[in-house]
Protein backbone atom coordinates (compact mmCIF):
# COMPACT_ATOMS: atom_id res chain seq x y z
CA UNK A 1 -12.48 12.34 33.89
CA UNK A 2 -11.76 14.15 30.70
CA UNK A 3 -14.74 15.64 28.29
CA UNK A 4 -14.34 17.48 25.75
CA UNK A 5 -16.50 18.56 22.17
CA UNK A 6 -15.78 15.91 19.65
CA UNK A 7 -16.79 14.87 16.05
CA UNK A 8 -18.25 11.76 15.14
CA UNK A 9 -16.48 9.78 13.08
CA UNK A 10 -18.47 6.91 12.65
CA UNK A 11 -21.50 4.79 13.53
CA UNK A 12 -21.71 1.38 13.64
CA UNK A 13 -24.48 -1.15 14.45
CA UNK A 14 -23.41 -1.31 18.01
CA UNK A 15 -22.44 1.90 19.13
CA UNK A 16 -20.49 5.25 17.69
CA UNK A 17 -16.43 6.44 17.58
CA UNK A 18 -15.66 9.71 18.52
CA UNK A 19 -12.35 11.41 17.40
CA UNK A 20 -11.14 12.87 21.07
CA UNK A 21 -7.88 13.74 18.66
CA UNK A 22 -6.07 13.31 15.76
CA UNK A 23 -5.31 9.97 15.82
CA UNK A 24 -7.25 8.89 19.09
CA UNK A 25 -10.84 7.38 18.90
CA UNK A 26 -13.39 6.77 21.63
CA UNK A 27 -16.13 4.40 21.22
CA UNK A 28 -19.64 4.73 23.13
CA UNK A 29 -21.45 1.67 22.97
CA UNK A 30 -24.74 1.54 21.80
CA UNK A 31 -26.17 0.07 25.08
CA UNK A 32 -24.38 2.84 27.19
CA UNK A 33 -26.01 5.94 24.40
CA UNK A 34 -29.13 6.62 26.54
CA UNK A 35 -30.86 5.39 29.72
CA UNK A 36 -33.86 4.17 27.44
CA UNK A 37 -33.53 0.97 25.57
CA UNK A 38 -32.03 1.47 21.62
CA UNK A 39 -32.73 -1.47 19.79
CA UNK A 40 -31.14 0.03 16.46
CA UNK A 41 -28.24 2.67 16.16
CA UNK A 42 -30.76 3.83 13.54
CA UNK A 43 -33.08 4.94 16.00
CA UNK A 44 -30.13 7.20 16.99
CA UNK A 45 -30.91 10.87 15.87
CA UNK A 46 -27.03 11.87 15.65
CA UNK A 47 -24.61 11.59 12.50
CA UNK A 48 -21.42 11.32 11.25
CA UNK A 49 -19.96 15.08 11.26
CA UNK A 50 -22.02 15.27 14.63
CA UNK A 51 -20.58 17.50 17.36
CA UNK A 52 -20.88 15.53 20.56
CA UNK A 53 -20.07 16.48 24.27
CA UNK A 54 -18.41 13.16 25.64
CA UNK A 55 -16.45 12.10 28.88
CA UNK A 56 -13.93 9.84 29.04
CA UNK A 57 -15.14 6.87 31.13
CA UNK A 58 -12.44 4.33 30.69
CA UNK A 59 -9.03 3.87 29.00
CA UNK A 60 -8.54 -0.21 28.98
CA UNK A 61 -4.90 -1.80 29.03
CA UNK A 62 -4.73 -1.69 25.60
CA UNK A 63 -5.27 1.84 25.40
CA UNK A 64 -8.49 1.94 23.68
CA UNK A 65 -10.49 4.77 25.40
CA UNK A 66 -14.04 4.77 26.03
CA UNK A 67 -16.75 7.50 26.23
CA UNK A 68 -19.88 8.57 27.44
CA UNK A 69 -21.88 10.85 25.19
CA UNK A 70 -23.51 14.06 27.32
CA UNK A 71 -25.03 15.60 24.28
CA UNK A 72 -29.06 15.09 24.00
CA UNK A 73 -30.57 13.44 20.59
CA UNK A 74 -33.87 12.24 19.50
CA UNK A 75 -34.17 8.51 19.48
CA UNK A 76 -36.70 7.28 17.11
CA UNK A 77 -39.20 4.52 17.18
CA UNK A 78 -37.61 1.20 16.25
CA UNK A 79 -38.26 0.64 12.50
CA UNK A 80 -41.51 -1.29 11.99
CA UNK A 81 -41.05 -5.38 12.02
CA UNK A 82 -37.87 -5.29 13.65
């Protein structure tokens, strides 16, 4: 599997993208972020600009690739009343 260093490029209520290079995004699914539970991609203590370590996990027929983040974070409570 490939892994590489890799910026994030966005986050999005159910996961983050990953530009593996110009051009090519990888998307980690929230669910698939952490071996504890995230309720909120808020909880999340990563960024966009982040510098991630990811693997590439799986390229699907339509060529959309994706990634497992290695790189530790902080995951916050979830916000209060949620």
């Amino acid at each position: 599997a490939q892994e590489g260093r890799c910026e994030i490029k966005n986050m999005v209520p159910f996961g983050v993208f990953v530009a593996l290079r110009p051009g090519v995004d990888g998307f980690c699914h929230i669910s698939e972020l952490s071996e504890q539970y995230i309720k909120s991609i808020d909880q999340v203590g990563l960024k966009r600009g982040d510098a991630v370590d990811v693997r590439v996990t799986e390229v699907n027929k339509d060529g959309k690739y994706r990634v497992a983040v290695l790189t530790d974070f902080e995951i916050a409570p979830p916000p209060a009343g949620r």
